[in-house]
Protein backbone atom coordinates (compact mmCIF):
# COMPACT_ATOMS: atom_id res chain seq x y z
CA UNK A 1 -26.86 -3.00 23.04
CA UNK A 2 -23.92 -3.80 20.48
CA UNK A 3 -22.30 -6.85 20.92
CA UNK A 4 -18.22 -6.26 21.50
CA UNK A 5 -16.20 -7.85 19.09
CA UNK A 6 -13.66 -9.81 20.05
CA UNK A 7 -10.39 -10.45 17.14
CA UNK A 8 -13.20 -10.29 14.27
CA UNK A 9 -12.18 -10.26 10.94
CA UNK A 10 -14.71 -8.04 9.05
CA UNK A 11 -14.78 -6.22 5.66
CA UNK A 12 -13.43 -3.05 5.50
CA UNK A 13 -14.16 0.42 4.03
CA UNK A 14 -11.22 2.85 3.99
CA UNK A 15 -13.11 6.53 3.41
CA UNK A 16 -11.48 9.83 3.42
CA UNK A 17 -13.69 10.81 6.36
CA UNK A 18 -14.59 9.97 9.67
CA UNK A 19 -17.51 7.80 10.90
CA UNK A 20 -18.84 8.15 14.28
CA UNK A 21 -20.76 6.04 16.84
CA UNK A 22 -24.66 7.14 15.93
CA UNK A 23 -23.46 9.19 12.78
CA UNK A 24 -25.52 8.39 9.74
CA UNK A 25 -23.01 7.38 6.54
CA UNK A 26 -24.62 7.18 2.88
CA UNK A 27 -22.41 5.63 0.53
CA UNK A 28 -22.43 5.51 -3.13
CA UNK A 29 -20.63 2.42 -3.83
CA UNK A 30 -18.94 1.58 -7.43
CA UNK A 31 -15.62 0.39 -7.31
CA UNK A 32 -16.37 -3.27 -8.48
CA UNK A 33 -13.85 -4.69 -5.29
CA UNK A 34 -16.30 -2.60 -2.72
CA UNK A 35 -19.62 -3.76 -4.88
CA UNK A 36 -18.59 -7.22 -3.79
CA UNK A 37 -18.25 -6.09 -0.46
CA UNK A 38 -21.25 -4.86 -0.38
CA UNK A 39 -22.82 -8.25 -1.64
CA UNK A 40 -20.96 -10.28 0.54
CA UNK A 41 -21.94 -8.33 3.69
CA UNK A 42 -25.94 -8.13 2.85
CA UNK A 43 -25.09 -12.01 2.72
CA UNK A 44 -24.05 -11.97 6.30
CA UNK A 45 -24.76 -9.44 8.83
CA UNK A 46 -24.73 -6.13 6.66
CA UNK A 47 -21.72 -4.77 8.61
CA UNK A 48 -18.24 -3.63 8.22
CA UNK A 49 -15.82 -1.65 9.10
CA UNK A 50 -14.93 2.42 8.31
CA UNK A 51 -11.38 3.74 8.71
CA UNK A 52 -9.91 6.63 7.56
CA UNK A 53 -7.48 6.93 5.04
CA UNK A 54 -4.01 8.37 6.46
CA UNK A 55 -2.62 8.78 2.99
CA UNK A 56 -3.50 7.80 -0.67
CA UNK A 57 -7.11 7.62 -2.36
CA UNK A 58 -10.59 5.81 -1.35
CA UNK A 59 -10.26 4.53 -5.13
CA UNK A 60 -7.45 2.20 -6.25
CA UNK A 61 -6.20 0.95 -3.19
CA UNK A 62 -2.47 1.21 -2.12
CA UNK A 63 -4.06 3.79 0.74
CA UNK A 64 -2.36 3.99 4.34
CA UNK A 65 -5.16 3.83 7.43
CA UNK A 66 -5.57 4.56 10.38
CA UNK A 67 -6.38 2.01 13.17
CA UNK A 68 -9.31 3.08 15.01
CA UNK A 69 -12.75 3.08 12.87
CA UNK A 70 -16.05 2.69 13.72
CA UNK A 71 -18.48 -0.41 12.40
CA UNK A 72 -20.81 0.72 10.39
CA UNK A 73 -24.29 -1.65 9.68
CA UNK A 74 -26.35 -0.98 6.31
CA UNK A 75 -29.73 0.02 6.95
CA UNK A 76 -30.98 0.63 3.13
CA UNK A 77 -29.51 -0.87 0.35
CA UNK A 78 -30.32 -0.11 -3.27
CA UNK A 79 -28.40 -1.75 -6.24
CA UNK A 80 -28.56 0.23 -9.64
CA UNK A 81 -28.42 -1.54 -13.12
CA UNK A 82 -25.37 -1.15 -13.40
CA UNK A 83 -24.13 -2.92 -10.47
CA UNK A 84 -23.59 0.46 -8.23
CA UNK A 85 -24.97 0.46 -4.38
CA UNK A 86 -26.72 3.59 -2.79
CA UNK A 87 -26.14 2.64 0.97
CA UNK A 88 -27.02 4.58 3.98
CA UNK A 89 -25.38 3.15 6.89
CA UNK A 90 -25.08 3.76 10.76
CA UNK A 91 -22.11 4.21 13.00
CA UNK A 92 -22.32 1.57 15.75
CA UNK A 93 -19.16 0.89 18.15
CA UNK A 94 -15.63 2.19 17.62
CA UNK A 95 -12.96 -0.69 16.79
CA UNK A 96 -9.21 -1.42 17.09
CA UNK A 97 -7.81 -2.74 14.04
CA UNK A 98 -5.43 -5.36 15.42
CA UNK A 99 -4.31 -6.94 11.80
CA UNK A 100 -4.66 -5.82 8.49
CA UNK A 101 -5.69 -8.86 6.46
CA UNK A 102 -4.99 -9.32 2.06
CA UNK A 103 -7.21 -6.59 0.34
CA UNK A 104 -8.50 -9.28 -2.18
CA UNK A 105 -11.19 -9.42 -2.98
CA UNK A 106 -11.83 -6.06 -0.97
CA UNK A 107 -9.91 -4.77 2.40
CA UNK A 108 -10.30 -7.32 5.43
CA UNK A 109 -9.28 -6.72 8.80
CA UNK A 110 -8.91 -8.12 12.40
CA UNK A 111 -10.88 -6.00 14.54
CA UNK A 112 -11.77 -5.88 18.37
CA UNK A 113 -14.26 -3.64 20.51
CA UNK A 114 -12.58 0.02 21.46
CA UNK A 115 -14.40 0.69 24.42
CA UNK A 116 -15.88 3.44 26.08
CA UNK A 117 -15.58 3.69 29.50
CA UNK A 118 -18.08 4.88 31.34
CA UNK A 119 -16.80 8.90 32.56
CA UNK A 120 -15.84 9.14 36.53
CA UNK A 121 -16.21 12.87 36.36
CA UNK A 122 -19.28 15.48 36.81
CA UNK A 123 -20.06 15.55 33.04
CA UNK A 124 -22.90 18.06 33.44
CA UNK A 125 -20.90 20.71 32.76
CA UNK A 126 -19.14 19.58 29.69
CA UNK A 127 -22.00 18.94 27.74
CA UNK A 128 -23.75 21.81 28.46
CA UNK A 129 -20.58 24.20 27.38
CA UNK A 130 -20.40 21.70 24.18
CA UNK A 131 -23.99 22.14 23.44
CA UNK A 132 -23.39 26.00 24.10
CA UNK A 133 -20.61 26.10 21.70
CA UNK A 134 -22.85 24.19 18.99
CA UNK A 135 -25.67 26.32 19.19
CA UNK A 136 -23.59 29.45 18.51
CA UNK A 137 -21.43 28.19 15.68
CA UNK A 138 -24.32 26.68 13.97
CA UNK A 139 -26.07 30.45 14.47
CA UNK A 140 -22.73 32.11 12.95
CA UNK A 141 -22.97 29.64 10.12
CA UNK A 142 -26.82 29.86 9.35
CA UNK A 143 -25.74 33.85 8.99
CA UNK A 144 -22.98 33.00 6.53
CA UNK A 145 -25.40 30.61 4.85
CA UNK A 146 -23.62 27.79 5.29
CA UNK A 147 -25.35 24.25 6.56
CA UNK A 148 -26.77 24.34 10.28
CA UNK A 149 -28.53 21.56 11.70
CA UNK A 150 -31.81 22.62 13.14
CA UNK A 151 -33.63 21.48 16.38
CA UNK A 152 -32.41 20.51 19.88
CA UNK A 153 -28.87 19.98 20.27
CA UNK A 154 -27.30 17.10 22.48
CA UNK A 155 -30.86 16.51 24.08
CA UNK A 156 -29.28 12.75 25.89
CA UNK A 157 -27.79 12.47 29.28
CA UNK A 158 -25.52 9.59 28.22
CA UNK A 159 -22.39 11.23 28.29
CA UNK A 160 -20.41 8.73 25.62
CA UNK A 161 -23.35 9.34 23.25
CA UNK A 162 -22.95 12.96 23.78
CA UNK A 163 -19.63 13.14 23.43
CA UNK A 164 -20.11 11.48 19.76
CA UNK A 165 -22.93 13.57 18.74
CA UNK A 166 -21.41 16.90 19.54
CA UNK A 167 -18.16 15.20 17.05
CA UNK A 168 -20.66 14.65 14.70
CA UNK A 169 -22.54 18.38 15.13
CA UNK A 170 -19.19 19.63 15.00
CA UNK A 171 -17.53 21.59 12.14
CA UNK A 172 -14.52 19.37 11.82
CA UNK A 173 -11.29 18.11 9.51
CA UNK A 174 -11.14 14.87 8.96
CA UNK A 175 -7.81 14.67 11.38
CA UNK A 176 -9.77 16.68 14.01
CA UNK A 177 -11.93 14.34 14.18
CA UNK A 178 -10.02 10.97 13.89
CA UNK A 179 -8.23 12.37 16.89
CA UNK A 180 -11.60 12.59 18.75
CA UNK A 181 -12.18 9.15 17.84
CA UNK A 182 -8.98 8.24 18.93
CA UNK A 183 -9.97 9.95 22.59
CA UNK A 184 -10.94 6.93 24.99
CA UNK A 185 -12.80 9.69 27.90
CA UNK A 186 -16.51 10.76 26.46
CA UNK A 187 -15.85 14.15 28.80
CA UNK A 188 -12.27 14.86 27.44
CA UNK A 189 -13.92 14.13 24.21
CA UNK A 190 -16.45 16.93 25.06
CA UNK A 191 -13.96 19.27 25.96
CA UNK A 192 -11.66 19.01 22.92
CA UNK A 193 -14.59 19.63 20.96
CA UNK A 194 -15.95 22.66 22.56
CA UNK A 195 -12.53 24.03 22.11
CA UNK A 196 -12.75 23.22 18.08
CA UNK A 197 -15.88 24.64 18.07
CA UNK A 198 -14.59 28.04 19.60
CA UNK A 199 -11.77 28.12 17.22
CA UNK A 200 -14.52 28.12 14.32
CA UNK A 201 -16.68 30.37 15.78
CA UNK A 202 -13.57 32.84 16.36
CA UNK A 203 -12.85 32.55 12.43
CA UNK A 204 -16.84 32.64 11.67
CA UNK A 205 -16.88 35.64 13.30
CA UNK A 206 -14.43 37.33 11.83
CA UNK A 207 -15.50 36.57 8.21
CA UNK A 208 -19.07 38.28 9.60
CA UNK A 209 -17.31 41.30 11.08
CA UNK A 210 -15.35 41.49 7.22
């Protein structure tokens, strides 16, 4: 189980996408202020945080962020000659950014736990109209050849992990999906989802029926 975090400060990683809890991240790092973030967390405890840009550029800084992210905790690491990282990372907890630290060297931040609390609903039913929703969307996109995960879909009972891997599954905007990162109830989570999915499966369709 993660360990919460509790007013952390942690390196940071404004992206102009989403990371989810469980979601899989590779990064191709080469902005020398991130390569020393990189260095500095293999140093430590190979983690930091991912928040998505509200306005600007991942390169350059001077970006506006949002303030929920998810930690994200290297699992390969491979540094080039020339100083550039190949990462592939892993989503682990969702965090509040409670202070923005100085971005030298890199972006810093103050960050506690976001928890998840634990659904007091019947969730049943949520993920199994989420995981219908999936199934067809990825079938409307495997006709349009566009890329369709394979294999069983939302196959956990754990409704909070469902919740993220149908956001993940999910054919989403970056802003569609901070705001389901933003969501604090896994089945409300579920729901907005399955209704982003059937807006994309009513515009998949109708590029099929064209």
């Amino acid at each position: 189980m993660t360990e919460p975090l509790d007013a952390v400060v942690t390196p940071m990683f404004p992206l102009g996408n989403v990371l989810f809890p469980h979601a899989v991240l590779p990064l191709h790092v080469f902005e020398p202020r991130y390569r020393a973030l990189v260095t500095d967390c293999l140093a430590g405890d190979a983690r930091f945080g991912v928040v998505l840009i509200e306005r600007g550029s991942e390169v350059g800084g001077g970006d506006a962020r949002f303030a929920v992210g998810t930690m994200a905790q290297i699992v390969q690491a491979s540094e080039m000659p020339d100083g550039r990282w190949a990462l592939v990372t892993v989503g682990t907890q969702r965090v509040q950014v409670d202070e923005w630290l100085a971005d030298d060297p890199y972006p810093r931040a103050r960050v506690s736990t976001r928890p998840d609390p634990v659904a007091m609903v019947e969730a049943a039913s949520a993920i199994d109209d989420a995981r219908r929703a999936l199934v067809r969307v990825h079938a409307l996109r495997a006709e349009l050849g566009l890329p369709a995960p394979t294999g069983e879909l939302l196959a956990v009972d754990d409704v909070v992990r469902c919740s993220y891997e149908a956001a993940i599954l999910a054919p989403l905007g970056p802003l569609d999906a901070q705001a389901l990162l933003d969501l604090d109830d896994p089945v409300a989570r579920l729901e907005r989802v399955t209704a982003l999915v059937h807006d994309e499966i009513e515009v998949l369709q109708f590029r099929l029926s064209g």
